[in-house]
Protein backbone atom coordinates (compact mmCIF):
# COMPACT_ATOMS: atom_id res chain seq x y z
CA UNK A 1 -62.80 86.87 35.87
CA UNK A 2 -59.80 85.64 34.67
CA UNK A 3 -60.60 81.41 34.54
CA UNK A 4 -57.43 79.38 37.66
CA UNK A 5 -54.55 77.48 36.58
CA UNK A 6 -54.98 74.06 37.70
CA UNK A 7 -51.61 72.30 39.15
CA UNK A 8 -51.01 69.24 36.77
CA UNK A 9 -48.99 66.29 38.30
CA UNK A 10 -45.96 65.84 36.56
CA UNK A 11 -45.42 62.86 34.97
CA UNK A 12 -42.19 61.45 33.26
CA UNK A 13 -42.06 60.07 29.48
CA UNK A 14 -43.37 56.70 29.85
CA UNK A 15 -40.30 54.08 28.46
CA UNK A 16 -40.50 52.19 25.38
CA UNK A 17 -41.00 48.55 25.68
CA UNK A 18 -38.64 46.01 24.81
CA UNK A 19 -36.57 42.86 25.57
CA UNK A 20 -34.38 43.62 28.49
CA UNK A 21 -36.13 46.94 29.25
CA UNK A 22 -35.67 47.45 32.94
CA UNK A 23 -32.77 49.65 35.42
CA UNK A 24 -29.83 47.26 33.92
CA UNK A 25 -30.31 48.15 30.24
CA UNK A 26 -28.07 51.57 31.26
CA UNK A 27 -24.93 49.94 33.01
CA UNK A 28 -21.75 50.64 31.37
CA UNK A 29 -21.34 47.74 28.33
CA UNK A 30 -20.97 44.35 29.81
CA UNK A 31 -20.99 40.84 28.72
CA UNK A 32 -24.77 41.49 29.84
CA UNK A 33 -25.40 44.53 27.53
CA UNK A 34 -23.79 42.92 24.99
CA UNK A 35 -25.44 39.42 25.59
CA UNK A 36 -28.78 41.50 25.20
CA UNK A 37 -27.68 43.00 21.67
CA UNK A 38 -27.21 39.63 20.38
CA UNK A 39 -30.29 38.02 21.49
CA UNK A 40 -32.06 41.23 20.04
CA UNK A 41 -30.50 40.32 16.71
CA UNK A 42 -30.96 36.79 16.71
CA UNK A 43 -34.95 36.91 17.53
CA UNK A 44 -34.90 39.84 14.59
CA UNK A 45 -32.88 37.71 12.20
CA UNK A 46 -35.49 34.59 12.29
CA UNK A 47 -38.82 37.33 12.22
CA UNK A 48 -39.41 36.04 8.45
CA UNK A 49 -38.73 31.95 8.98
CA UNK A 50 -41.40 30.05 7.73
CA UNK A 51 -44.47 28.84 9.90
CA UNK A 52 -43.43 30.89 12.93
CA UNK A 53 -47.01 30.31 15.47
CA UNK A 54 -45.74 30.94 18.22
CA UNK A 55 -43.05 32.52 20.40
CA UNK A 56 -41.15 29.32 21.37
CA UNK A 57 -40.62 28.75 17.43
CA UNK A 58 -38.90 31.93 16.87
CA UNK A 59 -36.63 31.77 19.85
CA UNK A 60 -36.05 28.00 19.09
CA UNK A 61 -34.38 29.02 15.96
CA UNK A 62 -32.51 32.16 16.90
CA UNK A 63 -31.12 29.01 19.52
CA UNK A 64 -30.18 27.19 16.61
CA UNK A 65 -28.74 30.29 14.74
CA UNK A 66 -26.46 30.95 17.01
CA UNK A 67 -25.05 26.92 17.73
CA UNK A 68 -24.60 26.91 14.58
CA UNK A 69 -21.98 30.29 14.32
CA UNK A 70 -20.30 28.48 17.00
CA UNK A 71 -18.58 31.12 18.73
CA UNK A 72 -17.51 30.53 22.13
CA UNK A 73 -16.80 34.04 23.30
CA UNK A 74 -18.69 34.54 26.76
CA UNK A 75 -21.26 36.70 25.51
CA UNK A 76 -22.36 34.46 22.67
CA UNK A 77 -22.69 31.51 25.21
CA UNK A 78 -24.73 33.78 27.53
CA UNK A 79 -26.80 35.01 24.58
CA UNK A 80 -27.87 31.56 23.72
CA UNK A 81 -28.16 30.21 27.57
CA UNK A 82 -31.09 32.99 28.01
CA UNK A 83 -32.95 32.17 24.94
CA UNK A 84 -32.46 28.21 25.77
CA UNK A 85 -34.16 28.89 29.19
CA UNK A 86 -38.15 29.40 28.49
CA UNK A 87 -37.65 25.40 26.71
CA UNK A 88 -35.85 24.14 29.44
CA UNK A 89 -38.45 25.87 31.97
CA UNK A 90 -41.21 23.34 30.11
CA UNK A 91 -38.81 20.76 30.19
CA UNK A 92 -37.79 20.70 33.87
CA UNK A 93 -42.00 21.22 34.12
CA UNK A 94 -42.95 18.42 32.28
CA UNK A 95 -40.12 16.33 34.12
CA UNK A 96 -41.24 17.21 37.52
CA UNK A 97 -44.90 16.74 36.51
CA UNK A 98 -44.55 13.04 34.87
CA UNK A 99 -41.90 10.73 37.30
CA UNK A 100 -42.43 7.96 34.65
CA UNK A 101 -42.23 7.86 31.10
CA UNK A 102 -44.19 9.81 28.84
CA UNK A 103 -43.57 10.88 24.66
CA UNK A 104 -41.19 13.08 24.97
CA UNK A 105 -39.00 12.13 27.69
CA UNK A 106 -35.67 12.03 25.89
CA UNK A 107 -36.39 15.06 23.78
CA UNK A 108 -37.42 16.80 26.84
CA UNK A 109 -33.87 15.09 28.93
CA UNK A 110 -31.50 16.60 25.95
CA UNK A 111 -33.04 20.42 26.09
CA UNK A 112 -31.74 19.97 29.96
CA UNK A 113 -28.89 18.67 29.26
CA UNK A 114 -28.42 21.38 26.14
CA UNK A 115 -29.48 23.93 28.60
CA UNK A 116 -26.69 22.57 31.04
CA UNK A 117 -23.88 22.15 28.92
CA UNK A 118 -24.53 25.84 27.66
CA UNK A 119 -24.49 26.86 31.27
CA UNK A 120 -20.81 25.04 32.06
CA UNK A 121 -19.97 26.50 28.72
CA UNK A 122 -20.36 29.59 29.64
CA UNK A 123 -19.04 29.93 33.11
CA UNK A 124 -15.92 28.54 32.01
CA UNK A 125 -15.48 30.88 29.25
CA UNK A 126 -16.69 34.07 31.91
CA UNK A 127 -13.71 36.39 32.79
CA UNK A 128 -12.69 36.17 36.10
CA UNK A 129 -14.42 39.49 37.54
CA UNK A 130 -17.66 37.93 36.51
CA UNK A 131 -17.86 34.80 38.45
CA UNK A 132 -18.76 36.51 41.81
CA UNK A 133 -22.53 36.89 41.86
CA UNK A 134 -22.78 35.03 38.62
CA UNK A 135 -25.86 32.96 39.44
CA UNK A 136 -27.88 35.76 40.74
CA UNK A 137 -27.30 38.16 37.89
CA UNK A 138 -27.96 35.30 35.28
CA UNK A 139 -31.62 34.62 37.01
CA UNK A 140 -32.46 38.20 36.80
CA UNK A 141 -31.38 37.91 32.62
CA UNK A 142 -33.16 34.99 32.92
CA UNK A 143 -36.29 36.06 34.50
CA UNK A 144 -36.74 39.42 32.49
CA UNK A 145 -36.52 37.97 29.02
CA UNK A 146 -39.05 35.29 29.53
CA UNK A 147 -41.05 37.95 31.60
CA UNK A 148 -40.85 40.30 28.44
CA UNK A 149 -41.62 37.16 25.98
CA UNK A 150 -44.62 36.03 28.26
CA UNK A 151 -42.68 32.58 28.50
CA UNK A 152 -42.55 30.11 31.76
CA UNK A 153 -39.21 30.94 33.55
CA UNK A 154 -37.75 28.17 36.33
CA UNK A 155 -39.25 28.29 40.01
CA UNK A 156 -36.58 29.38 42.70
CA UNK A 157 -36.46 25.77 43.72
CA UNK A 158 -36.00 24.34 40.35
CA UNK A 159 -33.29 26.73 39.88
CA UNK A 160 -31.35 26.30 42.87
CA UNK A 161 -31.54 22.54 42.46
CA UNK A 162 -30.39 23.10 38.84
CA UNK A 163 -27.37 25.03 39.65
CA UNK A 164 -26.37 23.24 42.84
CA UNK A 165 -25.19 20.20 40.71
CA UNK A 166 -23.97 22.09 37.94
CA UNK A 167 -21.76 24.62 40.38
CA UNK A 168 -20.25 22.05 41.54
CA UNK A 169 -19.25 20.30 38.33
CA UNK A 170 -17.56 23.62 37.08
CA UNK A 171 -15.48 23.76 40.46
CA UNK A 172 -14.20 19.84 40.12
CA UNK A 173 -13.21 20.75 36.54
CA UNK A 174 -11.46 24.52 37.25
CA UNK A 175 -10.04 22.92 40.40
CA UNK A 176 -8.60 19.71 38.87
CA UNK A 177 -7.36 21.61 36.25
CA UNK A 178 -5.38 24.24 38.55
CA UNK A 179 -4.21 20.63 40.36
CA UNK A 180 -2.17 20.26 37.09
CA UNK A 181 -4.89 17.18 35.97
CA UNK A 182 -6.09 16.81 32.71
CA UNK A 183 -9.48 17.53 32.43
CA UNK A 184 -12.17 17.71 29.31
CA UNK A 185 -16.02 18.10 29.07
CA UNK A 186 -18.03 15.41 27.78
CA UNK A 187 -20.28 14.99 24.55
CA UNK A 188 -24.04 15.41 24.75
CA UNK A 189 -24.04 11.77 23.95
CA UNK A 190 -21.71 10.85 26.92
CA UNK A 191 -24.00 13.01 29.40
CA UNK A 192 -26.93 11.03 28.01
CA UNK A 193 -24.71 8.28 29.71
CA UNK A 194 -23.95 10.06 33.02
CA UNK A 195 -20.32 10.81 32.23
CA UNK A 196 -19.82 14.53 32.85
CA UNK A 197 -15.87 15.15 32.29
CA UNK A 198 -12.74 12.56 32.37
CA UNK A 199 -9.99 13.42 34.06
CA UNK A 200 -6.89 11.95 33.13
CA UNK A 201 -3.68 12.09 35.44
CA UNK A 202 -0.65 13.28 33.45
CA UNK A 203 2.06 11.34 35.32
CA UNK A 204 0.47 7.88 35.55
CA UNK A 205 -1.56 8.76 31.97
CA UNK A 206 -4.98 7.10 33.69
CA UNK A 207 -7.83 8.29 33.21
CA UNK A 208 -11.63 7.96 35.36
CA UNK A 209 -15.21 9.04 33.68
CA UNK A 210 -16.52 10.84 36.24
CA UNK A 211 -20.29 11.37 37.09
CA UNK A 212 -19.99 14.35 39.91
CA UNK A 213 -22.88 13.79 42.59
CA UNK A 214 -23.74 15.79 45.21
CA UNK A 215 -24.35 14.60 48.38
CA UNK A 216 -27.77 12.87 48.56
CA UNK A 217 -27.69 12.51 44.92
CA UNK A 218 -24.62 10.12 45.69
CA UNK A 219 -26.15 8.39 48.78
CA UNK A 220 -29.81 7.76 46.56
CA UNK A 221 -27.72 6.53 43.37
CA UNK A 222 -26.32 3.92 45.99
CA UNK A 223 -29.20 3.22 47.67
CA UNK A 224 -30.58 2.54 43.90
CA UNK A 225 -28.14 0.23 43.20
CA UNK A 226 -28.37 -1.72 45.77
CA UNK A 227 -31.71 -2.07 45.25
CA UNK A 228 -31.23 -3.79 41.45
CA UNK A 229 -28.63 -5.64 43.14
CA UNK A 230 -25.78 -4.02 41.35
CA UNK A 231 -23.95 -4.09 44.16
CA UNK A 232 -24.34 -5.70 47.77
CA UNK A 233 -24.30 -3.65 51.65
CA UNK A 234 -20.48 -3.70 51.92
CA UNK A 235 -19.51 -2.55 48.68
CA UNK A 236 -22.53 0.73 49.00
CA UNK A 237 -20.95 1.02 52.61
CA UNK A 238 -17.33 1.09 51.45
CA UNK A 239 -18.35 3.68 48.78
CA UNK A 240 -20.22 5.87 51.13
CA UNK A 241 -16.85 5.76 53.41
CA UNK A 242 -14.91 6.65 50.00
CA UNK A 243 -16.65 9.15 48.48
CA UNK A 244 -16.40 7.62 44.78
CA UNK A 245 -17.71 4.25 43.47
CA UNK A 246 -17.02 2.19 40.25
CA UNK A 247 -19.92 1.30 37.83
CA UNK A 248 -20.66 0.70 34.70
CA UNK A 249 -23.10 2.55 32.61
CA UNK A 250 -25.07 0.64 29.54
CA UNK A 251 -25.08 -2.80 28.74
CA UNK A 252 -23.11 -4.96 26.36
CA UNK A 253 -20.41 -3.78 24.22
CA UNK A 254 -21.64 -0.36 25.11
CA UNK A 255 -20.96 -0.60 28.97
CA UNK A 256 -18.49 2.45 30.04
CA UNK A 257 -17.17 2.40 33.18
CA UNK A 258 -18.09 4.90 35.41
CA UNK A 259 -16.78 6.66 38.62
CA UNK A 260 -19.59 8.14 40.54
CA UNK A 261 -17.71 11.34 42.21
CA UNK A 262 -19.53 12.92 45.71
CA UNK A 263 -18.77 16.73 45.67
CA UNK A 264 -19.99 17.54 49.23
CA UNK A 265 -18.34 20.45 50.97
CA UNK A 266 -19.06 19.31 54.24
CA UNK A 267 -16.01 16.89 53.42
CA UNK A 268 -14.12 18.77 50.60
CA UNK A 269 -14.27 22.08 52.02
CA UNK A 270 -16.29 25.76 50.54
CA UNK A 271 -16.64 27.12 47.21
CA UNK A 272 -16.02 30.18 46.29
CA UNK A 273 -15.97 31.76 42.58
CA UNK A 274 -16.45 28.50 41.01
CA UNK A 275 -13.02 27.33 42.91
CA UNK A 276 -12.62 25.36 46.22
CA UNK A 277 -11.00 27.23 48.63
CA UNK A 278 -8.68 24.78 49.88
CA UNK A 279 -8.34 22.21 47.36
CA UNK A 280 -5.92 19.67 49.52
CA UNK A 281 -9.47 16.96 50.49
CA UNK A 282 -10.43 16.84 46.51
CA UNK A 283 -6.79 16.64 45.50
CA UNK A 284 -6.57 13.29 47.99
CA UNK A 285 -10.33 12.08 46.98
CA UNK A 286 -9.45 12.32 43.11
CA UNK A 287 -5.84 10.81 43.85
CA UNK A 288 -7.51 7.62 44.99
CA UNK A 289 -10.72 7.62 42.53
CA UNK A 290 -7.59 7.61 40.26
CA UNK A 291 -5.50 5.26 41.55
CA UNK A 292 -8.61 2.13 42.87
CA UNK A 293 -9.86 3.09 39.26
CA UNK A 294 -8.04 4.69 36.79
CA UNK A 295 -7.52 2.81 32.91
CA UNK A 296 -5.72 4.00 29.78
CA UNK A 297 -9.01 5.35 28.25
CA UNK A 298 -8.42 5.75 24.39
């Protein structure tokens, strides 16, 4: 009796693991692909440093690696945004977990703002076709490589309330810019200090350190003040009405004055691509931030 074939379930090759390894990896090249080469490198260029324990160490220094080739091409900067993220993950963690002040505080407050300034970085260096959907396609980067490196990636919420700020930034800057204004990032230092950009008006030559606030950030950073009795009920009200307010950041000979700048669509309109759509309300809003409290800034 000749012994029966049994019917064996095909199964396909199973996939080699790796950084990246998921449906995207075979897209035509992109700044993604090519994003993911260079991260690839980087993590296999500081294998043999020194005292390497654990994972945040090695990715730390391929970090490092790159700030220090200092190339601004897009893919670079999106390179080194995804390997800054698991660090800023435990830094927005350990923010959100201790209110007050703890050890680390200001190491932990300059990977954020690192981490933020690499974001703006990038976006402004982005071609044009990649701006649409930008956001959504960096979280999924995001979210696979710390995945794959068994790293803490940001919550939804902490990542939406990251962005939200910082997308609004990038459109006062590309949008001032297009409005023929002058316009330049800050130093890390200066962001310590709340200054996020100046923009400088190239007829009158004034210029206004801008901290950009969304709405309730704005109306909370009022309400503070008025609480330390920085300024009184009509002045807060006024600025509410305005939309900007004049303060000064530091103390002694290293107070810089400071425009607090509300970005809230629901008075200056959508964004779209990084843009506003109709930029005729923030043209008028900078115009007078400008003109109440523009100075020759050196």
């Amino acid at each position: 009796m000749r012994p029966r074939k049994l019917w064996r379930r095909f199964r396909p090759l199973s996939k080699p693991k790796g950084i990246f390894h998921d449906q995207t990896i075979f897209e035509a090249d992109t700044i993604y692909t090519e994003a993911r080469k260079i991260i690839k490198d980087s993590l296999h260029e500081s294998r043999n440093v020194k005292h390497f324990g654990r994972r945040t160490k090695r990715i730390n220094e391929a970090v490092r690696r790159l700030t220090q080739r200092d190339i601004y091409q897009p893919e670079f900067l999106l390179a080194r945004l995804i390997l800054q993220t698991p660090s800023a993950a435990c830094a927005q963690i350990d923010m959100d977990k201790n209110k007050g002040g703890y050890t680390d505080r200001r190491a932990r407050l300059f990977e954020l703002i690192d981490f933020n300034d690499t974001y703006v970085d990038t976006v402004l260096a982005l071609p044009e076709q990649y701006l649409e959907n930008f956001t959504h396609r960096l979280h999924h980067e995001m979210a696979v490589f710390c995945q794959q490196m068994h790293l803490p990636m940001f919550t939804d919420k902490q990542y939406d309330a990251i962005i939200h700020g910082l997308n609004r930034e990038i459109a006062l800057f590309r949008t001032a810019k297009k409005l023929g204004y002058v316009v330049r990032m800050t130093s890390r230092l200066q962001d310590a200090m709340g200054i996020d950009m100046v923009i400088t008006d190239p007829n009158s030559k004034k210029s206004i350190n801008v901290d950009c606030k969304t709405r309730s950030a704005y109306h909370f950073r009022l309400r503070d003040l008025l609480n330390q009795r920085r300024i009184d009920e009509e002045r807060r009200l006024r600025c509410e009405l305005m939309g900007f307010c004049l303060i000064q950041n530091g103390g002694g000979d290293k107070a810089v004055d400071t425009v607090l700048f509300r970005i809230a669509t629901e008075d200056l309109g959508g964004i779209k691509d990084f843009d506003f759509i109709n930029p005729h309300a923030l043209s008028e809003q900078l115009y007078q931030a400008i003109e109440h409290h523009g100075s020759f800034i050196v």
